[in-house]
Every structure is written in C-alpha cells, then in structure tokens.
PDB file of N, CA and C in Angstrom:
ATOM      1  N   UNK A   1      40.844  58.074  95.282  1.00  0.00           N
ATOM      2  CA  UNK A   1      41.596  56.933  95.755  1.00  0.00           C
ATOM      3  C   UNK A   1      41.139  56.618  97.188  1.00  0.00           C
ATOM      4  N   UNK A   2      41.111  55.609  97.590  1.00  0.00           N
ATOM      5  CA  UNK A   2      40.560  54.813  98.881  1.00  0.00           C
ATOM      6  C   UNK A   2      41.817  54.999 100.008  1.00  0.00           C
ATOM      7  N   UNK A   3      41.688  54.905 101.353  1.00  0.00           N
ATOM      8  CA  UNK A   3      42.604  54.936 101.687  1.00  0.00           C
ATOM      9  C   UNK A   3      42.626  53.639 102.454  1.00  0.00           C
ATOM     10  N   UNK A   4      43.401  53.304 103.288  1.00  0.00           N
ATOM     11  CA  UNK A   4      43.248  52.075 104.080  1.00  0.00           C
ATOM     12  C   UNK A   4      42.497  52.571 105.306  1.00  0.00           C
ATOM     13  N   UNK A   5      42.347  53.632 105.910  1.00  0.00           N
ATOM     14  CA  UNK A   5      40.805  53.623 106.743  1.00  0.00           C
ATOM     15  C   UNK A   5      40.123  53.789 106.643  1.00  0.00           C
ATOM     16  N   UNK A   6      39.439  54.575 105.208  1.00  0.00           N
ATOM     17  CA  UNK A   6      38.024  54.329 104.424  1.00  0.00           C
ATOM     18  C   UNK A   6      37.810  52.700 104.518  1.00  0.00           C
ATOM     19  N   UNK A   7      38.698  51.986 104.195  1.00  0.00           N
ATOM     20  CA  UNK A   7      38.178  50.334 103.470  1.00  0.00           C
ATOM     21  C   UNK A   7      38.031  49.818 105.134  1.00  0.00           C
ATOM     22  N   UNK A   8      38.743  50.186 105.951  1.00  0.00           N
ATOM     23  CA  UNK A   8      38.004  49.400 107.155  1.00  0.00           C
ATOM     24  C   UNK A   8      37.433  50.280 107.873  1.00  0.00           C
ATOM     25  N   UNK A   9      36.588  51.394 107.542  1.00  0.00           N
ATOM     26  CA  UNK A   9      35.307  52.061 107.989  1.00  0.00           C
ATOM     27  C   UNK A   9      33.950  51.005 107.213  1.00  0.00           C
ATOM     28  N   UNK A  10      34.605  51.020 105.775  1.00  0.00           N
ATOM     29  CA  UNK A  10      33.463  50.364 105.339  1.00  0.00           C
ATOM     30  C   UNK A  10      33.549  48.551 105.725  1.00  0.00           C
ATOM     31  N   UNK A  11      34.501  48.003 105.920  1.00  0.00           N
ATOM     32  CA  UNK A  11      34.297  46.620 106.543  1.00  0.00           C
ATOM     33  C   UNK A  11      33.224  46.585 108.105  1.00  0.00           C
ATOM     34  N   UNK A  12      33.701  47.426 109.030  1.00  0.00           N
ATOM     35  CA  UNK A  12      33.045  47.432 110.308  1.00  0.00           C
ATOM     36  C   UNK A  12      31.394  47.878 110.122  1.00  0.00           C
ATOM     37  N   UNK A  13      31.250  49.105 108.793  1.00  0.00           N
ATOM     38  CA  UNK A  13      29.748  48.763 108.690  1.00  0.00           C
ATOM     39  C   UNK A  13      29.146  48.188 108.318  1.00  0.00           C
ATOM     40  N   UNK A  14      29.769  47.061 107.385  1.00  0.00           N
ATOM     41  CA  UNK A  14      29.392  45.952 106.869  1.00  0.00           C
ATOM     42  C   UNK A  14      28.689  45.048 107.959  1.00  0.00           C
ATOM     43  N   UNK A  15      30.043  45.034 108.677  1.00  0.00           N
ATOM     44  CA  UNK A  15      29.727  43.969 109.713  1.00  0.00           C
ATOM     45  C   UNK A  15      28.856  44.325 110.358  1.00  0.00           C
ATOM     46  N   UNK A  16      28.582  45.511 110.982  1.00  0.00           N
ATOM     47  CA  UNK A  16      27.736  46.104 111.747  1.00  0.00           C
ATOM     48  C   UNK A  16      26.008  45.676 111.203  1.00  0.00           C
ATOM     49  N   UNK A  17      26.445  45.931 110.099  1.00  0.00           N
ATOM     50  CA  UNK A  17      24.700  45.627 109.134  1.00  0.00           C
ATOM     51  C   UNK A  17      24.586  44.425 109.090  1.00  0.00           C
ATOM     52  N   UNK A  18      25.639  43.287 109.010  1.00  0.00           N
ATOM     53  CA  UNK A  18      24.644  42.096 109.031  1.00  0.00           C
ATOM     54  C   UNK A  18      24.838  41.775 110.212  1.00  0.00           C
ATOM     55  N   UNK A  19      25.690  42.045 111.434  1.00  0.00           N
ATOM     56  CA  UNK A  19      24.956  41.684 112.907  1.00  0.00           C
ATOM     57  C   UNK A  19      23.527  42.104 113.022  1.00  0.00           C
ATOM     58  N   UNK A  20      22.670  43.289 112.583  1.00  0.00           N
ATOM     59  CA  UNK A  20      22.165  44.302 112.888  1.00  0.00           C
ATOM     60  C   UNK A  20      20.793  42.777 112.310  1.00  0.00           C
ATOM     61  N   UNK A  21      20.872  43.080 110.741  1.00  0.00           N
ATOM     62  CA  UNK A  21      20.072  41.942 110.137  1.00  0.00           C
ATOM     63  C   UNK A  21      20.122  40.522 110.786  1.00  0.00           C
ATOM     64  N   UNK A  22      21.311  40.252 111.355  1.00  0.00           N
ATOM     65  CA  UNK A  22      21.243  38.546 111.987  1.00  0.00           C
ATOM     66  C   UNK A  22      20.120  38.783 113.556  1.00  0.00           C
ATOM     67  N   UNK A  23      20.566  40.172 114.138  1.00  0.00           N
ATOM     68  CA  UNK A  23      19.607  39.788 115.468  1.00  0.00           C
ATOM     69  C   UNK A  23      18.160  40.101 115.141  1.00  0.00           C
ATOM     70  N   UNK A  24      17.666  40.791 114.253  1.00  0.00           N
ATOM     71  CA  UNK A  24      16.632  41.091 113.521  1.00  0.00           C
ATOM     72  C   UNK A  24      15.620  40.085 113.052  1.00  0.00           C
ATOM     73  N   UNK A  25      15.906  39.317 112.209  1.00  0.00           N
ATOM     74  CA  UNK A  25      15.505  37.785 112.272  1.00  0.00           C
ATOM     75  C   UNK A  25      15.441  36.917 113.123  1.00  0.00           C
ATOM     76  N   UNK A  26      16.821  36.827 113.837  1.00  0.00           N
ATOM     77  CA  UNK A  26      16.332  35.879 115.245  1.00  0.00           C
ATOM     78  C   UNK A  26      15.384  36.279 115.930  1.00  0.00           C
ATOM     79  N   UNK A  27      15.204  37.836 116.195  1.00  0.00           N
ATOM     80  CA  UNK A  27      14.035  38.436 116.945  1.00  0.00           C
ATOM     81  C   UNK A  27      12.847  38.141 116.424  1.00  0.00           C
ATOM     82  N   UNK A  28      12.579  38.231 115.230  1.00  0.00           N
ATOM     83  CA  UNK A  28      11.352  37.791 113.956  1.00  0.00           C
ATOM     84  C   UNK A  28      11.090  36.104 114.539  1.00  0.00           C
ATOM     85  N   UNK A  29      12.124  35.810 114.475  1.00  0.00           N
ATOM     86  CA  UNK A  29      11.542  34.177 114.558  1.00  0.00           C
ATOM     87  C   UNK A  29      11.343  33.759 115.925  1.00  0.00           C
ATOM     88  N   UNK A  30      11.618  34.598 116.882  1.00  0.00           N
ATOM     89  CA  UNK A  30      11.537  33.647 118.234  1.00  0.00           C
ATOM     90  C   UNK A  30      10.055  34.689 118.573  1.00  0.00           C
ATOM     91  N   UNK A  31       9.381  35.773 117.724  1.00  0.00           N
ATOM     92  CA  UNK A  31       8.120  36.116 118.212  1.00  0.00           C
ATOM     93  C   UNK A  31       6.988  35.793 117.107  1.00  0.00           C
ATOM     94  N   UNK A  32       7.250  35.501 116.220  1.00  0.00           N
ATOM     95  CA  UNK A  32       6.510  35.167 114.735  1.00  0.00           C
ATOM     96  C   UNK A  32       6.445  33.068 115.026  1.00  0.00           C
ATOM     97  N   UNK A  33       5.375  33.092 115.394  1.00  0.00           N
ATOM     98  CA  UNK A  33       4.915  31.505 115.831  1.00  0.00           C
ATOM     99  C   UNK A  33       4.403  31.051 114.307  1.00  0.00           C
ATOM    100  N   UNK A  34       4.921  29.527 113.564  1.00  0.00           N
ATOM    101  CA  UNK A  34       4.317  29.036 112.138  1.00  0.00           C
ATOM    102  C   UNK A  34       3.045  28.128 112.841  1.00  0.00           C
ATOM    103  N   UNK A  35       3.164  28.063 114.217  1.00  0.00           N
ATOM    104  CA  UNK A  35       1.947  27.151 114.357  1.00  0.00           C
ATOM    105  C   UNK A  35       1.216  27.152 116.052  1.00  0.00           C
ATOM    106  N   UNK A  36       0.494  27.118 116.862  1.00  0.00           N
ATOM    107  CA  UNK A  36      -0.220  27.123 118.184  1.00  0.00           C
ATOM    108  C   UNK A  36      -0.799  25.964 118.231  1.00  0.00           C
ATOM    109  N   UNK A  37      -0.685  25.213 119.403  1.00  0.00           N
ATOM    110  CA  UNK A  37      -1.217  24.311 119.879  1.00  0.00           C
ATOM    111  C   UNK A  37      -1.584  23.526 121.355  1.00  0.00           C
ATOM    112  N   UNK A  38      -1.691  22.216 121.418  1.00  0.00           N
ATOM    113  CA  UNK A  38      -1.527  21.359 122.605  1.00  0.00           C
ATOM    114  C   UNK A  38      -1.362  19.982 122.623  1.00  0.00           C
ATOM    115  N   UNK A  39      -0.932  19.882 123.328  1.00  0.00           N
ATOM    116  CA  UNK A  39      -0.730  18.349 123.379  1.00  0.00           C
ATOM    117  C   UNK A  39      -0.409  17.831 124.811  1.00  0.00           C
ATOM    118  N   UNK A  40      -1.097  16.387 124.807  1.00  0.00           N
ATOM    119  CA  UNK A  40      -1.491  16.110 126.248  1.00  0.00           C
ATOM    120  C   UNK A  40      -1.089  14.570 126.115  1.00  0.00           C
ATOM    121  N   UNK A  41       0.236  14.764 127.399  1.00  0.00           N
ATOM    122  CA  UNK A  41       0.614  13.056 127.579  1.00  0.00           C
ATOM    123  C   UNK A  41       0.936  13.177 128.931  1.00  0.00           C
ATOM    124  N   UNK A  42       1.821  11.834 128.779  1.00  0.00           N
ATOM    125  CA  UNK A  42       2.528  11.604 130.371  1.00  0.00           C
ATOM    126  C   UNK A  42       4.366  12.345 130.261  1.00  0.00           C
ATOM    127  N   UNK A  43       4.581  13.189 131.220  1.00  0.00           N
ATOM    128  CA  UNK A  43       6.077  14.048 130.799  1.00  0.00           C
ATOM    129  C   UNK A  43       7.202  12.688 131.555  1.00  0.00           C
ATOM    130  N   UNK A  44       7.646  12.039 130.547  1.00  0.00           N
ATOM    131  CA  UNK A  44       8.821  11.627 130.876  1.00  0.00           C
ATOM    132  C   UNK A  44      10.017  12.015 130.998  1.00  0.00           C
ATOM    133  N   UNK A  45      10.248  13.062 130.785  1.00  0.00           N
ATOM    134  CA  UNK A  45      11.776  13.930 130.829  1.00  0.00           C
ATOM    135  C   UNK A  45      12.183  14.872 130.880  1.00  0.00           C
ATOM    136  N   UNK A  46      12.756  15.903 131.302  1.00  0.00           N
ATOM    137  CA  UNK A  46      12.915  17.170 131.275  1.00  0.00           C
ATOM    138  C   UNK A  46      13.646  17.461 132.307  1.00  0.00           C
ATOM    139  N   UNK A  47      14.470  18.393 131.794  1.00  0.00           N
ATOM    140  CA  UNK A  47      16.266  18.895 132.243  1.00  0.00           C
ATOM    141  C   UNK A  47      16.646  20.272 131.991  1.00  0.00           C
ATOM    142  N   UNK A  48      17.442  20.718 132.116  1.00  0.00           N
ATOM    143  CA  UNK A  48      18.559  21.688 131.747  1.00  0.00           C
ATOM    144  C   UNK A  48      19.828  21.306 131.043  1.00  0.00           C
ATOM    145  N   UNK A  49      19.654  21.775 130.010  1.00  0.00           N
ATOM    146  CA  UNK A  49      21.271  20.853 129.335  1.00  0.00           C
ATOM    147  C   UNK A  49      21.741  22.218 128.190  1.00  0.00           C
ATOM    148  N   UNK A  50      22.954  21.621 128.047  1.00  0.00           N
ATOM    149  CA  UNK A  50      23.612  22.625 127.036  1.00  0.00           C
ATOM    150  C   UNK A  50      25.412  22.696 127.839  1.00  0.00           C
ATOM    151  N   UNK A  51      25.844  22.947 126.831  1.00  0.00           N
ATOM    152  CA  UNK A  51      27.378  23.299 127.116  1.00  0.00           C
ATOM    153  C   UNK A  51      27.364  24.633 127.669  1.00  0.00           C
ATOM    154  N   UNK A  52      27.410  25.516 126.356  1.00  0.00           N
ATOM    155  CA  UNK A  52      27.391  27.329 127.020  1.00  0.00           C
ATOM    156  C   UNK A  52      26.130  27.534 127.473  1.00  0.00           C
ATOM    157  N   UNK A  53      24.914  27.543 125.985  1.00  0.00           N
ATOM    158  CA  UNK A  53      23.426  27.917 126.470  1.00  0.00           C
ATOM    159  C   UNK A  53      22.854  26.807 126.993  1.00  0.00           C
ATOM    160  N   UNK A  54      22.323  27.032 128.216  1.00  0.00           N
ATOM    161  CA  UNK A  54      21.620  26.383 129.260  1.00  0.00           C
ATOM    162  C   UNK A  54      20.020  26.348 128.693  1.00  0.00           C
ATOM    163  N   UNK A  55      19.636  25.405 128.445  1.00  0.00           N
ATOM    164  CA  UNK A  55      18.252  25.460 128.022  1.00  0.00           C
ATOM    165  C   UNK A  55      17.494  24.125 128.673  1.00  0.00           C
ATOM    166  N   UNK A  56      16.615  24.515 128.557  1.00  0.00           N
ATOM    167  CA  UNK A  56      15.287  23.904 129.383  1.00  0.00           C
ATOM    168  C   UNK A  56      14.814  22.710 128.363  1.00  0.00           C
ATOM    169  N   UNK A  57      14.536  21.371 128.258  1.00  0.00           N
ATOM    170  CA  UNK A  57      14.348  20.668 127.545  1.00  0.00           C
ATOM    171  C   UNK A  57      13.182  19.641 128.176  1.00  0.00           C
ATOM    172  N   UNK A  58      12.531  18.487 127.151  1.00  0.00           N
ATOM    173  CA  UNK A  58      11.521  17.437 127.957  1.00  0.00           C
ATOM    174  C   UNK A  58      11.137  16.939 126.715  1.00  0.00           C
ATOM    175  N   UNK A  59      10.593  15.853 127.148  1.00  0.00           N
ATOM    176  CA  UNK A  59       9.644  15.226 126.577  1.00  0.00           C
ATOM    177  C   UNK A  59       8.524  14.530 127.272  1.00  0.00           C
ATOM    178  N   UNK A  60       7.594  14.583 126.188  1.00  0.00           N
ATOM    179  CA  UNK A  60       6.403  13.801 126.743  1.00  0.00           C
ATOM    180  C   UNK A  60       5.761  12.877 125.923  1.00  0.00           C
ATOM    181  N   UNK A  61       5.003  11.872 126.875  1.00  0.00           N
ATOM    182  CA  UNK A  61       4.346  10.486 125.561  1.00  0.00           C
ATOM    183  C   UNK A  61       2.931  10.661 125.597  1.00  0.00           C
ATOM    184  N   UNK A  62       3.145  11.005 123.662  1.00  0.00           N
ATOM    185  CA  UNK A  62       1.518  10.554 123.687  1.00  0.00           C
ATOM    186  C   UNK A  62       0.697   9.579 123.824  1.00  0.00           C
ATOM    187  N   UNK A  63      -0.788   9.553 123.946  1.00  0.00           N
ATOM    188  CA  UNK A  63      -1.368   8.125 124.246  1.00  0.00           C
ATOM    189  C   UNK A  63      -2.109   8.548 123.400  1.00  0.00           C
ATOM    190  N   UNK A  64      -2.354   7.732 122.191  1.00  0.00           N
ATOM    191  CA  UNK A  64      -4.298   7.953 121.525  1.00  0.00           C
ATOM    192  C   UNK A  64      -5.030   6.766 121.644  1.00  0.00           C
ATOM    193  N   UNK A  65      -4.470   5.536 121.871  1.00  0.00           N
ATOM    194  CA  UNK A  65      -5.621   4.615 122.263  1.00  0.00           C
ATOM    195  C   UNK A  65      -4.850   3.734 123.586  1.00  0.00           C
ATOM    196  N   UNK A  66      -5.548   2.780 124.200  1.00  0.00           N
ATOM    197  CA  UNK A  66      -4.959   2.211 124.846  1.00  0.00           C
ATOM    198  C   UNK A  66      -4.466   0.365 124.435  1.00  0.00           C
ATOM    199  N   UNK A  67      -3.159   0.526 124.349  1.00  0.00           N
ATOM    200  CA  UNK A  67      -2.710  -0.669 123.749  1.00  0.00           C
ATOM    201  C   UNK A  67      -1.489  -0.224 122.259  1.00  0.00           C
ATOM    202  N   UNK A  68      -1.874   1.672 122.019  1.00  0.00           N
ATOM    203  CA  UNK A  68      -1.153   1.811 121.097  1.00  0.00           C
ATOM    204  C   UNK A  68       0.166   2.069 121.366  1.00  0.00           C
ATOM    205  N   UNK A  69       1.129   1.883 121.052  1.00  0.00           N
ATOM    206  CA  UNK A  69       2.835   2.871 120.745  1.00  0.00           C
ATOM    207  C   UNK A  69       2.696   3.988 120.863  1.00  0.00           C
ATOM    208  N   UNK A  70       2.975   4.921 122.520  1.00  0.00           N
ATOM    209  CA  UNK A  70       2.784   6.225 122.638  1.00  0.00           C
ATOM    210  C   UNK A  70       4.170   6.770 121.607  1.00  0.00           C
ATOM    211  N   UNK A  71       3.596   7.894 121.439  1.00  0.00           N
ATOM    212  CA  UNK A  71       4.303   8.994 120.209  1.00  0.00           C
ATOM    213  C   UNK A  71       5.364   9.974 121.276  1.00  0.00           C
ATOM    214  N   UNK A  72       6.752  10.188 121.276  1.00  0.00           N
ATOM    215  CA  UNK A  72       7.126  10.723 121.599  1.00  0.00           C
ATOM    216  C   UNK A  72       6.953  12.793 121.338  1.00  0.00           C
ATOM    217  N   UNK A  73       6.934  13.629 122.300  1.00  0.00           N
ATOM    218  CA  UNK A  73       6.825  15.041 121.432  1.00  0.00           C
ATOM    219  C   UNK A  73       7.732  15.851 122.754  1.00  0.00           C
ATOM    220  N   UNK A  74       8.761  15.819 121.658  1.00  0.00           N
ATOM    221  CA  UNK A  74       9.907  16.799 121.844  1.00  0.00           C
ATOM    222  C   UNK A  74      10.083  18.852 122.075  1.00  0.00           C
ATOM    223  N   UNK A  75      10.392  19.407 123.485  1.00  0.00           N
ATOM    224  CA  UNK A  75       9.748  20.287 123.624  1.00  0.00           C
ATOM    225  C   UNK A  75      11.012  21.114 124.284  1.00  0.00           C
ATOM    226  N   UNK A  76      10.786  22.208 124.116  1.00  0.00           N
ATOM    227  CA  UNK A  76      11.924  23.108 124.867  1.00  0.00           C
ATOM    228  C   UNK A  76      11.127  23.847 125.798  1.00  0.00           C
ATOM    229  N   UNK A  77      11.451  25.135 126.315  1.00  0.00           N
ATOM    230  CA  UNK A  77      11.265  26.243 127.588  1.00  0.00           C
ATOM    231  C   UNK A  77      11.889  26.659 127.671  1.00  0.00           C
ATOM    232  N   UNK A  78      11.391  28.284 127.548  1.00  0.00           N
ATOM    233  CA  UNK A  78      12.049  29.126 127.866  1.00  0.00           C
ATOM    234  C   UNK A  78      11.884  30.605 129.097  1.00  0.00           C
ATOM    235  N   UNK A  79      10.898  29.968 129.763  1.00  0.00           N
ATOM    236  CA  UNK A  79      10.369  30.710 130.504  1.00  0.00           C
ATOM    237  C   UNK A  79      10.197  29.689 131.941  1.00  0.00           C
ATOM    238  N   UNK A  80      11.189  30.693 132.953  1.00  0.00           N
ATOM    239  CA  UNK A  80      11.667  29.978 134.412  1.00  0.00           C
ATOM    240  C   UNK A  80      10.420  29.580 134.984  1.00  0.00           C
ATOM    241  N   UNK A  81       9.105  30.189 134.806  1.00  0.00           N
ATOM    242  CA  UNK A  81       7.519  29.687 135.882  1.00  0.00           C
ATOM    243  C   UNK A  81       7.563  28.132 134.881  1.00  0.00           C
ATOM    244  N   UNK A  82       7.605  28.947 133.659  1.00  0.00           N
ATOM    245  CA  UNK A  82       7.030  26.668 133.264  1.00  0.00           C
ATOM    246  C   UNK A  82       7.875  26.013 133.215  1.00  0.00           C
ATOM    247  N   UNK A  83       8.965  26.195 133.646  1.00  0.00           N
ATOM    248  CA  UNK A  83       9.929  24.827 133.768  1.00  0.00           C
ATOM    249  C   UNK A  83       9.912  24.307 135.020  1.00  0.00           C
ATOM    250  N   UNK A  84       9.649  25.456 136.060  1.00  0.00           N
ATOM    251  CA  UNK A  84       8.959  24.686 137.522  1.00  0.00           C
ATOM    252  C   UNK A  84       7.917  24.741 137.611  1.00  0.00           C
ATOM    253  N   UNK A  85       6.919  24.787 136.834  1.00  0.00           N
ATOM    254  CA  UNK A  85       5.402  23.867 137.053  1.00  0.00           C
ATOM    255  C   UNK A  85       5.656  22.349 136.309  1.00  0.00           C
ATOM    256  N   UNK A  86       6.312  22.422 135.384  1.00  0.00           N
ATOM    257  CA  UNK A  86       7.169  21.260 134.649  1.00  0.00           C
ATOM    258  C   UNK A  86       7.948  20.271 135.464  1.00  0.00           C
ATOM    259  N   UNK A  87       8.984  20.538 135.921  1.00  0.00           N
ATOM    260  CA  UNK A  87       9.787  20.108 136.967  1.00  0.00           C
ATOM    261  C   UNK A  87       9.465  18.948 138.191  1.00  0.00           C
ATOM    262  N   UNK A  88       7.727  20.096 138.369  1.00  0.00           N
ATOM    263  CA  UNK A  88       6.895  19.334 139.454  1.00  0.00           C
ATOM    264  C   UNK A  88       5.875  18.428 139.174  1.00  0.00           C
ATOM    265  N   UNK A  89       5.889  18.592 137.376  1.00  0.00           N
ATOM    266  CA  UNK A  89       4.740  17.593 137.087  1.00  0.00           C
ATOM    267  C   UNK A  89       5.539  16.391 136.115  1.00  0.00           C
ATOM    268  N   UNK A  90       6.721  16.608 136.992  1.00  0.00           N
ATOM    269  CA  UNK A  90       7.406  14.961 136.553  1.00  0.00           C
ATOM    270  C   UNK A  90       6.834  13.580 136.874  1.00  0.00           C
ATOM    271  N   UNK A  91       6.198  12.752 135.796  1.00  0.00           N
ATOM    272  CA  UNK A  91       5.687  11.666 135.504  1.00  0.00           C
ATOM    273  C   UNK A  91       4.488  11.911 136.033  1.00  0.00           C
ATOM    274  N   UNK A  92       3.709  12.920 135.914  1.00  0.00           N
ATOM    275  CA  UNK A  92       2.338  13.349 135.891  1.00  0.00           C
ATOM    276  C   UNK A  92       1.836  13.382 134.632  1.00  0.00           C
ATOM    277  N   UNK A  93       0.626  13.330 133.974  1.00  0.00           N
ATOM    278  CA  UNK A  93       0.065  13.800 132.768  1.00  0.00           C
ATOM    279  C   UNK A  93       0.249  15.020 132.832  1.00  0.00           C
ATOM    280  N   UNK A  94       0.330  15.724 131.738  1.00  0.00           N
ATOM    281  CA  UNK A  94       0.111  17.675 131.396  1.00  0.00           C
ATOM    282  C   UNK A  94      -0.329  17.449 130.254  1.00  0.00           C
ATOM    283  N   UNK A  95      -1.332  18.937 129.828  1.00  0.00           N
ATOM    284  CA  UNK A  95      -1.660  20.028 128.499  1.00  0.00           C
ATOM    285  C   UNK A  95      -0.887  20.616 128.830  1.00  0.00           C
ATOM    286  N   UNK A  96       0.325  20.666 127.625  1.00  0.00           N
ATOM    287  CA  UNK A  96       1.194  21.655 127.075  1.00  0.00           C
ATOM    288  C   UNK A  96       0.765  22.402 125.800  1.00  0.00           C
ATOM    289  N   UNK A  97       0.826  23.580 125.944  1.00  0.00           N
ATOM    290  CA  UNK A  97       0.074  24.893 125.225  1.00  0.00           C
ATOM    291  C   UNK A  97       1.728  25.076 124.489  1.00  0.00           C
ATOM    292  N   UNK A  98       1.961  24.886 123.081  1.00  0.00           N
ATOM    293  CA  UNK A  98       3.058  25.312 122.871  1.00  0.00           C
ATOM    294  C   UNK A  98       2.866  26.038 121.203  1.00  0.00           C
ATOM    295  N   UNK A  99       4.157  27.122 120.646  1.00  0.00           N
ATOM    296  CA  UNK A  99       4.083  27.810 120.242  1.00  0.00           C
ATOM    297  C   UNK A  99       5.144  26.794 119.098  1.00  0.00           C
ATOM    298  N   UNK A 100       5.408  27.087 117.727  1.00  0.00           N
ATOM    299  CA  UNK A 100       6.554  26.285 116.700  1.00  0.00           C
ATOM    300  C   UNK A 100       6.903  27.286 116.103  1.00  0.00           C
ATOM    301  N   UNK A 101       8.084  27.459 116.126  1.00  0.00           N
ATOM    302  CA  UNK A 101       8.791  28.603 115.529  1.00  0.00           C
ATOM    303  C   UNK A 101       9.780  28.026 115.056  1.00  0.00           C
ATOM    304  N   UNK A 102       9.462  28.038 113.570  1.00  0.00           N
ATOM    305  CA  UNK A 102      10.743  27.412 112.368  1.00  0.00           C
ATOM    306  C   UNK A 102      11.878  28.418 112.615  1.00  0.00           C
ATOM    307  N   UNK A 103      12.543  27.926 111.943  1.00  0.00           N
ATOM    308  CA  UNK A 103      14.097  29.044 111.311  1.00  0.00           C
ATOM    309  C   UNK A 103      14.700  29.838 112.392  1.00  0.00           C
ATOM    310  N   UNK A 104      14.960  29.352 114.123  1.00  0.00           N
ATOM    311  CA  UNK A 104      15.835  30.029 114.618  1.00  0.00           C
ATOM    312  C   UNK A 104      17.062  29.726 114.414  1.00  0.00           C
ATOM    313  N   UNK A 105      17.783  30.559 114.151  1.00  0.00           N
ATOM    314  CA  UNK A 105      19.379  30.261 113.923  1.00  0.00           C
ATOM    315  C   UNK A 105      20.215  29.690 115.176  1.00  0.00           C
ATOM    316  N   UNK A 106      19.645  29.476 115.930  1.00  0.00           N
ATOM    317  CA  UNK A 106      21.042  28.975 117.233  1.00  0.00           C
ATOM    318  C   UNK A 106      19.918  27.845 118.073  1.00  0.00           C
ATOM    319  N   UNK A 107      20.544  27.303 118.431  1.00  0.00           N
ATOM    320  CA  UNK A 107      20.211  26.439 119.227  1.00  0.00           C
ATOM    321  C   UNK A 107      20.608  27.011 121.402  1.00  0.00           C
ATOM    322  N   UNK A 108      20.797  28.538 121.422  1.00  0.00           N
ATOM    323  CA  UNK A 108      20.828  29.039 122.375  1.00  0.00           C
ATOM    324  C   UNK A 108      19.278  29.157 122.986  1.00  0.00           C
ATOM    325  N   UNK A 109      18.274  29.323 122.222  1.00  0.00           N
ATOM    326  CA  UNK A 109      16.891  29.176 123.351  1.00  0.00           C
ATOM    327  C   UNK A 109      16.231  28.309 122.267  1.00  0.00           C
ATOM    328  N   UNK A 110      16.638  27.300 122.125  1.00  0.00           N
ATOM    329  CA  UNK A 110      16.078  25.767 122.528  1.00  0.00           C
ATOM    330  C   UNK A 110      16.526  24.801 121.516  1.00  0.00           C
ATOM    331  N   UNK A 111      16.232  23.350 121.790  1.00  0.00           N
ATOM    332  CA  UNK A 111      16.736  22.424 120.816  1.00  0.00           C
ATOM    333  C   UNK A 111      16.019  22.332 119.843  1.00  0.00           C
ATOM    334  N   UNK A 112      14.768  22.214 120.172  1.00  0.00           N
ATOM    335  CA  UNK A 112      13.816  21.995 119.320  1.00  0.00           C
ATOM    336  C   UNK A 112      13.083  23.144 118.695  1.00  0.00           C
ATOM    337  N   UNK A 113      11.267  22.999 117.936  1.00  0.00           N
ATOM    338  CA  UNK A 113      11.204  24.382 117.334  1.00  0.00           C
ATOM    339  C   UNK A 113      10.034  24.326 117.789  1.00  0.00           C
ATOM    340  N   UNK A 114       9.738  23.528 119.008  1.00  0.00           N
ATOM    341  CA  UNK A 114       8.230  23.773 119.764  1.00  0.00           C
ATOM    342  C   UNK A 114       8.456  24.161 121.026  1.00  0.00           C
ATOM    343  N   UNK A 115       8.124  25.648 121.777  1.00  0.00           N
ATOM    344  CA  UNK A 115       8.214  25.844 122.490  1.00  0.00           C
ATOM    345  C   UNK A 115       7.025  26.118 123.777  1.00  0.00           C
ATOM    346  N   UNK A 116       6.926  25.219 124.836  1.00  0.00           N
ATOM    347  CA  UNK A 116       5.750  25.020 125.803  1.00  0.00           C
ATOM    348  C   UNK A 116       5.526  26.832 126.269  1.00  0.00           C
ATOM    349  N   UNK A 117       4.841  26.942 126.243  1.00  0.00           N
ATOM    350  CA  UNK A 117       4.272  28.416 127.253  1.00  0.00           C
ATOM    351  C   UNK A 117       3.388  28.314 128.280  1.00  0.00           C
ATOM    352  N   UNK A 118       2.852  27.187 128.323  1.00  0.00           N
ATOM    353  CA  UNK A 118       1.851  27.266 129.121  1.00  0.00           C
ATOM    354  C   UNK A 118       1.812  25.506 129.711  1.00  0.00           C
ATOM    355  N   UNK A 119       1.384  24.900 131.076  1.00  0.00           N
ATOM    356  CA  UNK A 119       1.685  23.857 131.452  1.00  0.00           C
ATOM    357  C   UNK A 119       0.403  23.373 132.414  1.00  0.00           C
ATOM    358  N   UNK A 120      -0.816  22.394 131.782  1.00  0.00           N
ATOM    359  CA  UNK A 120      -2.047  22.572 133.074  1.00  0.00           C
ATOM    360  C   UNK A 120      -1.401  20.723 133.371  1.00  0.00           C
ATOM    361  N   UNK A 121      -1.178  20.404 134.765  1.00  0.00           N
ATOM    362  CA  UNK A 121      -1.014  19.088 135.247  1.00  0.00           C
ATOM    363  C   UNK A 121      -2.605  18.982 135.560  1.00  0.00           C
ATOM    364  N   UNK A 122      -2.905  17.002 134.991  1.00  0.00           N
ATOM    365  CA  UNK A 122      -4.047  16.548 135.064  1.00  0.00           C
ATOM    366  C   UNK A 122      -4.270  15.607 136.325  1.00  0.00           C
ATOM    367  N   UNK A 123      -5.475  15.140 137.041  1.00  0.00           N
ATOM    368  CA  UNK A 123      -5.286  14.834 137.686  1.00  0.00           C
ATOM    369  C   UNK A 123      -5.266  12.747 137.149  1.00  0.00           C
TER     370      UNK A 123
END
C-alpha cells in the first residue's frame, strides 16, 4: 500500500526530471546552431527590451540592388561586447556573423532565432 509520502516523493521526482529534461534542451538548443552565417546592411534599430528578460534586440536593412525594397533581418544578442560594438554602429553599415537556433523554449535570450556573435562596421 502507498502511503501519502511515497506519492509525493514520487511527484517531486517527477518534477525534478522534467525540470532536469526542460533545462537540458534549452541548453541543447541555445549551443546546437541549425544554421551559420552573414549578412550585411544598414542597422536601423536596436535596443534592450523585455518586461522581466531584458534582451538585446535590432534590426538591419538589406540592400541587393540599388533602387530595390531593402529586406528587413531581424536579430537578437546575447553577448554584452556585441551589443556595444552594435550600439555604436547605429545607422552605420555592419557584417553580422550570426548563429539560428530553432526550438528555444522562452523568449528569455532572445526574440528571434538568429543570434549576431560577431559585428565588423563598414566603412
């Protein structure tokens, strides 16, 4: 027969195991990149925003010809050096070196699922 603190020994390891599995995956997905790249425009935007998690945000416009409809590309940060090399290359051109990492569960390190790592301002 079960008692009533066997059944909530086994609830708390329950819980315990899928906290254990939930930070496990988030960890998987914020170091497991689906894609590497760059992309090079003019940075129109970029902030700090969030209610609780404070995150680093921007955008920048692409150009591929001149005369075309630049392409907006939506970008987060999570690392304090490139958000102030960022910061300072407001309405400058940049190569942003960024990393895409599908399937994070929270929107605590970032909005989006492309994240900049690296920031060269052009002249």
């Amino acid at each position: 027969m079960t008692t009533p603190k066997r059944i909530l020994l086994y609830f708390f390891g329950l819980l315990a195991a899928a906290l254990l599995l939930m930070a496990g995956y988030t960890s998987a997905m914020l170091h497991i990149s689906y894609s590497d790249g760059e992309r090079a425009g003019y940075l129109q935007k970029f902030s700090s925003r969030g209610w609780v998690c404070k995150t680093w945000e921007g955008e920048i416009l692409l150009t591929s010809m001149p005369g075309a409809i630049p392409e907006k590309f939506q970008f987060s940060v999570r690392d304090d050096k490139v958000a102030a090399d960022l910061t300072a290359a407001t309405g400058k051109r940049v190569v942003l070196t960024y990393a895409q990492h599908k399937g994070v569960p929270t929107q605590c390190f970032g909005e989006t699922e492309y994240y900049v790592t690296k920031v060269v301002t052009q002249p």
